[in-house]
N, C-alpha and C. Protein backbone atom coordinates (compact mmCIF):
# COMPACT_ATOMS: atom_id res chain seq x y z
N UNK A 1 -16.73 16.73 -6.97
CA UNK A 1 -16.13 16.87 -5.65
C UNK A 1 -15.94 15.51 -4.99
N UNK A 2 -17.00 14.46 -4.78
CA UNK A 2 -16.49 13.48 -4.43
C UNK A 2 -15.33 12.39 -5.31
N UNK A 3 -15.11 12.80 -6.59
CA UNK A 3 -13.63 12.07 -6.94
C UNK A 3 -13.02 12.47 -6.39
N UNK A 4 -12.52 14.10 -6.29
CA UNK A 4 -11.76 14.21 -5.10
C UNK A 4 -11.52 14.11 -4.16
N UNK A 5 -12.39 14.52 -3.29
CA UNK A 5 -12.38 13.60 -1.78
C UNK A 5 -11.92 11.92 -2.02
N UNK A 6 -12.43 11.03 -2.65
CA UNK A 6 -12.02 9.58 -3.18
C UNK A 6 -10.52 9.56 -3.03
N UNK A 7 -10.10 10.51 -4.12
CA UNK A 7 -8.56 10.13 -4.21
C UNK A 7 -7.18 11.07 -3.42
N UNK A 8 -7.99 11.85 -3.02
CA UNK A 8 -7.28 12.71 -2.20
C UNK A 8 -5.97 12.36 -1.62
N UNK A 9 -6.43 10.89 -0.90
CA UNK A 9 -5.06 10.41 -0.06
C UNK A 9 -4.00 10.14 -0.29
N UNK A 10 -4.27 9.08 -1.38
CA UNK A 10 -3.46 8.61 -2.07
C UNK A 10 -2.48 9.24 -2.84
N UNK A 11 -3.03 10.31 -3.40
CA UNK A 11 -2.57 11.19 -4.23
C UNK A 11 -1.21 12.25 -3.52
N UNK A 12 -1.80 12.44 -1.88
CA UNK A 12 -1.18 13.52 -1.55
C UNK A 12 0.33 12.31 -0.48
N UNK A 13 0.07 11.16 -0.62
CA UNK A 13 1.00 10.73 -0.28
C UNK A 13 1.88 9.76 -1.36
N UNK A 14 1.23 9.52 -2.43
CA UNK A 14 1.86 9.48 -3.55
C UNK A 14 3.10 10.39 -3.93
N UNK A 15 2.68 12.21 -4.02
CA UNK A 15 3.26 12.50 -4.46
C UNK A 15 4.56 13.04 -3.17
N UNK A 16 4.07 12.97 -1.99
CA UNK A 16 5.07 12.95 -1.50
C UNK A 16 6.03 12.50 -1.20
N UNK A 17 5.78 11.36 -1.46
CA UNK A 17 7.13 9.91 -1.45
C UNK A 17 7.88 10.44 -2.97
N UNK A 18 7.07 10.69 -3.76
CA UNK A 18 7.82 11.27 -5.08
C UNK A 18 8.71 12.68 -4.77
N UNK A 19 8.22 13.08 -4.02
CA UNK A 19 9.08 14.61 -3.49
C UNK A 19 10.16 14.25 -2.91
N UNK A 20 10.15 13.57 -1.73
CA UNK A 20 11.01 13.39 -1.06
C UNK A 20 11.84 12.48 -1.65
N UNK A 21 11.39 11.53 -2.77
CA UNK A 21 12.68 10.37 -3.27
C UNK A 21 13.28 11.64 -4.37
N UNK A 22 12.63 12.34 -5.10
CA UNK A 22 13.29 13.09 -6.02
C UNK A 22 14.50 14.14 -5.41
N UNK A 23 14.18 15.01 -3.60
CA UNK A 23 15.14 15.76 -3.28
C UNK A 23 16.30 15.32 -3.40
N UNK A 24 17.55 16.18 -3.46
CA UNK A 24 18.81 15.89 -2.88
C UNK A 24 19.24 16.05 -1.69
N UNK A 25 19.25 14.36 -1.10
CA UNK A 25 19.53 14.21 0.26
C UNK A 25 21.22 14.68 1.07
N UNK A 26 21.87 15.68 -0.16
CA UNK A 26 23.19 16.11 0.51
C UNK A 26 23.09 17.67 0.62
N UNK A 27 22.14 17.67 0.80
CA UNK A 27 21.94 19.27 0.36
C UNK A 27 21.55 19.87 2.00
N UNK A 28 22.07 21.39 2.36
CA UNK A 28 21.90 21.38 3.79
C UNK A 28 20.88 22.76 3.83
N UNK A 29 19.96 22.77 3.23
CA UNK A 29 18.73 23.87 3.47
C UNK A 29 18.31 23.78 4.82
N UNK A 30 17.38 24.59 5.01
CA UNK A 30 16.75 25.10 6.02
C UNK A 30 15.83 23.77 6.43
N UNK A 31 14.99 23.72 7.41
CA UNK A 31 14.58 22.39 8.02
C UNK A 31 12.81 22.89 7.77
N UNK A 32 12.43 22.09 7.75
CA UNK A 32 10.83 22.88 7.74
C UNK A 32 9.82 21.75 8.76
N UNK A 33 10.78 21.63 9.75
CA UNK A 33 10.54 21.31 10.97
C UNK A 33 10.03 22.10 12.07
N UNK A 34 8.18 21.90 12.29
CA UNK A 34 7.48 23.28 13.09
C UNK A 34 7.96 23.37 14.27
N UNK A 35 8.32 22.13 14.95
CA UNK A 35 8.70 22.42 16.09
C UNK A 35 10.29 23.17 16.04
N UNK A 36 10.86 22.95 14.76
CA UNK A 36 12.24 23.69 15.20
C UNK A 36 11.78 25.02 15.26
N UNK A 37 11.01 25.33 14.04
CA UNK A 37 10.74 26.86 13.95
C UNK A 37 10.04 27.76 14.92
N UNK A 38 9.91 26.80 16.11
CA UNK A 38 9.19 27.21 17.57
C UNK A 38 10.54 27.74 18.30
N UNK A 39 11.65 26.56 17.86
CA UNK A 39 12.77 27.31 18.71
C UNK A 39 13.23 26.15 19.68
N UNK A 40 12.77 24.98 19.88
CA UNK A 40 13.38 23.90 20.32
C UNK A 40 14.40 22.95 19.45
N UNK A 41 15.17 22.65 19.96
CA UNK A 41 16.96 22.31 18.81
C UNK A 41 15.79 21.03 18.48
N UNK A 42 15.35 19.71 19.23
CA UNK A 42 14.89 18.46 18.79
C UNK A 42 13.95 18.59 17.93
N UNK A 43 14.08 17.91 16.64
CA UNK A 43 12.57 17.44 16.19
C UNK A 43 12.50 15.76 15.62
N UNK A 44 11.38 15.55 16.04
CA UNK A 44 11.51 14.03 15.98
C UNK A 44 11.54 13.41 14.41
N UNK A 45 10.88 13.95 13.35
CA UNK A 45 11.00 13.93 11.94
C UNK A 45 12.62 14.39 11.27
N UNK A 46 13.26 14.99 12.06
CA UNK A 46 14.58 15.24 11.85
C UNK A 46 15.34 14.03 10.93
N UNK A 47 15.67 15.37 9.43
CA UNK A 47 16.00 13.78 8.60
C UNK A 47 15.55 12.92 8.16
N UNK A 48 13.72 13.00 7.90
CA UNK A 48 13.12 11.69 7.24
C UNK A 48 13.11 12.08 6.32
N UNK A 49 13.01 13.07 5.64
CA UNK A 49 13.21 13.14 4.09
C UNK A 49 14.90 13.01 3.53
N UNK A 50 15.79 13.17 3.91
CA UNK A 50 16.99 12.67 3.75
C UNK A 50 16.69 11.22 3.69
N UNK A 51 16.39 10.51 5.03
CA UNK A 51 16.20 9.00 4.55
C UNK A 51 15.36 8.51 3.68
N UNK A 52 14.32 8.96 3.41
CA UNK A 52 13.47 8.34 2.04
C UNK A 52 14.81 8.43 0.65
N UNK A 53 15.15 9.73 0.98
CA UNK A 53 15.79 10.20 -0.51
C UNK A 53 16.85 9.22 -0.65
N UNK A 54 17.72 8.96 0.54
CA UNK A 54 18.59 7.77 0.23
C UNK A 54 17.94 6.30 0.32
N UNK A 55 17.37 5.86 0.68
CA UNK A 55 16.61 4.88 0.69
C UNK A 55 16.16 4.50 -1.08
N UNK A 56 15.76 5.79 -1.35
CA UNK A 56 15.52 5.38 -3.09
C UNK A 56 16.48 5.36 -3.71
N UNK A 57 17.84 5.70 -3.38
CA UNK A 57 18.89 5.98 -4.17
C UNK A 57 20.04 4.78 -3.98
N UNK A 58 19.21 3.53 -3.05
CA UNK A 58 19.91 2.85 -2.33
C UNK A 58 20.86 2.28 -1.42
N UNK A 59 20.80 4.03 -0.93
CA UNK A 59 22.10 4.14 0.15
C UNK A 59 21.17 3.79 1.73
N UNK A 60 21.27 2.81 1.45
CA UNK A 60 20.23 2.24 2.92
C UNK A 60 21.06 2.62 4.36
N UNK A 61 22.34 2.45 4.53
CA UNK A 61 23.02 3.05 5.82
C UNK A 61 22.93 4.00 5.65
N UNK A 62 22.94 4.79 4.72
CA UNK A 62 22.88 6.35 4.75
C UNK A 62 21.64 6.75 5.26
N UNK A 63 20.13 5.81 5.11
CA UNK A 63 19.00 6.64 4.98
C UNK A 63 18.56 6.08 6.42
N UNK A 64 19.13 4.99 7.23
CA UNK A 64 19.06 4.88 8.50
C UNK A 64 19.68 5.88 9.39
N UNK A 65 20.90 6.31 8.81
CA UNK A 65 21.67 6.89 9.72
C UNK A 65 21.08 8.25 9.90
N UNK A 66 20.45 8.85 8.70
CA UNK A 66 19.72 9.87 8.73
C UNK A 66 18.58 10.13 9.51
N UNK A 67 17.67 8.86 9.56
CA UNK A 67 16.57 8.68 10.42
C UNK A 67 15.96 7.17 10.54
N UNK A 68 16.06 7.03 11.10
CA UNK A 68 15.52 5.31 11.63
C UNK A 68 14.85 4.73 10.97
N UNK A 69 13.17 6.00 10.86
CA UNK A 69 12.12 5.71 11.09
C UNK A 69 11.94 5.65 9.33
N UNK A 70 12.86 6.09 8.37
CA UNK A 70 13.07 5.91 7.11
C UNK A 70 12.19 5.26 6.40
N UNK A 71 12.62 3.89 6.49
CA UNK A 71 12.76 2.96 6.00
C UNK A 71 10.90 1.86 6.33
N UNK A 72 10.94 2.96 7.62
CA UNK A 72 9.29 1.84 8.18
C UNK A 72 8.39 2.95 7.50
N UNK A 73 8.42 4.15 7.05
CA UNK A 73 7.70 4.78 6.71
C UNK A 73 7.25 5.04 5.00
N UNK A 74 8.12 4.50 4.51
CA UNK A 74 8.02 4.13 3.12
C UNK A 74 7.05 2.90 3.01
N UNK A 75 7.57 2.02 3.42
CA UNK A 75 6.78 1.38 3.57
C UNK A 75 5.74 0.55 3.91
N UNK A 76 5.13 2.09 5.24
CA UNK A 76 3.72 2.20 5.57
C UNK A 76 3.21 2.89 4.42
N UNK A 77 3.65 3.78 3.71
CA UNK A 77 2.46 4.72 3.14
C UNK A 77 2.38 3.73 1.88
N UNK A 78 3.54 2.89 1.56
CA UNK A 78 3.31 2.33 0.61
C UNK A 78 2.18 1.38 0.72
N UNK A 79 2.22 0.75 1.53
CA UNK A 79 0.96 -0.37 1.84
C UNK A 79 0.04 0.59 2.23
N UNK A 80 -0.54 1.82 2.78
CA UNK A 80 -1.55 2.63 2.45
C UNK A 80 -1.64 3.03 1.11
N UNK A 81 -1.42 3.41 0.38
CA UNK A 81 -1.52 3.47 -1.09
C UNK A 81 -2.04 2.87 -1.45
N UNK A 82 -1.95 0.80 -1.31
CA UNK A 82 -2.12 0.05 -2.30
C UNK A 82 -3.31 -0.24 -1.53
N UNK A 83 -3.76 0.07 -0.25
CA UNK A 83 -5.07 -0.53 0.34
C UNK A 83 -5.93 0.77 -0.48
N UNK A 84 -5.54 1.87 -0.21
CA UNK A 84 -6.62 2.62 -0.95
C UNK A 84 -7.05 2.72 -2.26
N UNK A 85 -5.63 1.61 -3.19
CA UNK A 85 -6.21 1.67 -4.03
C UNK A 85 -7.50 -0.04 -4.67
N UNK A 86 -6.93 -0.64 -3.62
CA UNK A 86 -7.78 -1.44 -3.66
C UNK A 86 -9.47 -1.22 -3.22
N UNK A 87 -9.60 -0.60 -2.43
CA UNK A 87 -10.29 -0.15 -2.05
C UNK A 87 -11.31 0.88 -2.97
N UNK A 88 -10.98 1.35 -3.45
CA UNK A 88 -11.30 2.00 -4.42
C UNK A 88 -11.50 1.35 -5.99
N UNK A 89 -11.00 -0.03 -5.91
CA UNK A 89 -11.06 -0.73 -7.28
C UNK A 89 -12.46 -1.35 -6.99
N UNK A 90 -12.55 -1.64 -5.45
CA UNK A 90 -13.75 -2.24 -4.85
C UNK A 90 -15.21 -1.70 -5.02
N UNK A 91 -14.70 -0.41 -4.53
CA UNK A 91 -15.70 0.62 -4.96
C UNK A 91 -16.43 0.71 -6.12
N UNK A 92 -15.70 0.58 -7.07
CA UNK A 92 -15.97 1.24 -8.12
C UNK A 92 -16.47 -0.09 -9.18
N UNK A 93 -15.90 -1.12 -8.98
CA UNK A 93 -16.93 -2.36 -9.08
C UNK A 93 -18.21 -2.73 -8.42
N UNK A 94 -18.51 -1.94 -7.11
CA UNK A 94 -19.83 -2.28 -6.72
C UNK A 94 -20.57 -1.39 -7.27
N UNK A 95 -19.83 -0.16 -7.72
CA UNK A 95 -21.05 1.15 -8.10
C UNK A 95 -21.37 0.49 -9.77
N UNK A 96 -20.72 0.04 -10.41
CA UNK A 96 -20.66 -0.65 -11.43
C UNK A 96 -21.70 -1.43 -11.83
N UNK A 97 -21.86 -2.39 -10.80
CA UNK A 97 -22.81 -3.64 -10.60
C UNK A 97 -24.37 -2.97 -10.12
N UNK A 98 -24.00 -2.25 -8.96
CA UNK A 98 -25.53 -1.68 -9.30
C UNK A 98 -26.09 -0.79 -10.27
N UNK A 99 -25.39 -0.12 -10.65
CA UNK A 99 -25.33 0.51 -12.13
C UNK A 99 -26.27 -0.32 -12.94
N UNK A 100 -26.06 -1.42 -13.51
CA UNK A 100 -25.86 -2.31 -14.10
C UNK A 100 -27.86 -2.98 -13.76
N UNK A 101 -27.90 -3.00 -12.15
CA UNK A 101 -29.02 -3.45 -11.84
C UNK A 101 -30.24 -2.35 -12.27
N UNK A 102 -29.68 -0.89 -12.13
CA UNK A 102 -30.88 -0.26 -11.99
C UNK A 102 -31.43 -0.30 -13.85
């Protein structure tokens, strides 16, 4: 249980950057936006998975125009990713070393 808890994060935003770069960003499904499904027209996430998806596909005006916030959010989770995985390389070298002592 605690590997999991460990990698949990990473994992679940790993694979969502993989979800969202894999969708097709021309495609006009349903929104799975909670606040739309409350019944208010605005939602502020409106379109960030369109922009990741073009963003990987390199249509960068496309994945702005879709949502702004695109482009800063890729690569926040990306630099969360790589801290957790550093972090975890850290880890696992100190459990190592005392390992090692006992």
């Amino acid at each position: 249980m605690k590997v999991i808890n460990r990698h949990s994060e990473w994992i679940v935003f790993l694979v969502g950057l993989i979800l969202m770069a894999a969708m097709n960003p021309y495609s006009t499904s349903t929104s799975w936006c909670l606040i739309d499904f409350i019944g208010f027209t605005y939602c502020p996430g409106e379109g960030l998975g369109h922009s990741i998806a073009f963003l990987f596909r390199g249509e960068i005006i496309n994945s702005i125009h879709a949502n702004l916030m695109g482009p800063f959010v890729v690569i926040g989770l990306s630099f969360r990713i790589i801290q957790l995985w550093g972090n975890l390389k850290i880890k696992t070298n100190k459990d190592l070393m005392e390992n090692k002592n006992v």
